[in-house]
Protein backbone atom coordinates (compact mmCIF):
# COMPACT_ATOMS: atom_id res chain seq x y z
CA UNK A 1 0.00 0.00 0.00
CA UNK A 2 2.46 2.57 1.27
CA UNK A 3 5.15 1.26 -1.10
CA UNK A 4 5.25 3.90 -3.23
CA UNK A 5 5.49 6.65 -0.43
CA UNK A 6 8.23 5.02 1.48
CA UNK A 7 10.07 6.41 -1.78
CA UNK A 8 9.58 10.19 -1.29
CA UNK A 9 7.42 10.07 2.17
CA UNK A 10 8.45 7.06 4.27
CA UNK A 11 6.83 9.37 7.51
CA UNK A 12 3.37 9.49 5.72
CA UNK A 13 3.26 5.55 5.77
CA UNK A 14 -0.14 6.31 7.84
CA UNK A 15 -2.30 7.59 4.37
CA UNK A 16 0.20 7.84 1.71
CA UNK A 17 -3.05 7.49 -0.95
CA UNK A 18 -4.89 10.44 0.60
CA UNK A 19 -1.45 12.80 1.17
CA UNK A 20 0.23 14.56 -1.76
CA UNK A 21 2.82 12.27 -3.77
C-alpha cells in the first residue's frame, strides 16, 4: 500500500493514498 510513499514520504506511511505524492 504505502510502497510507493516510502520512496519520497516514508513518515506518511499512515495515508500515503490520501497525502500529496
Amino acid at each position: 500500500m504505502f510502497t510507493r510513499a516510502s520512496k519520497h514520504r516514508p513518515q506518511s506511511h499512515n495515508q500515503p493514498l490520501s497525502i500529496r505524492p
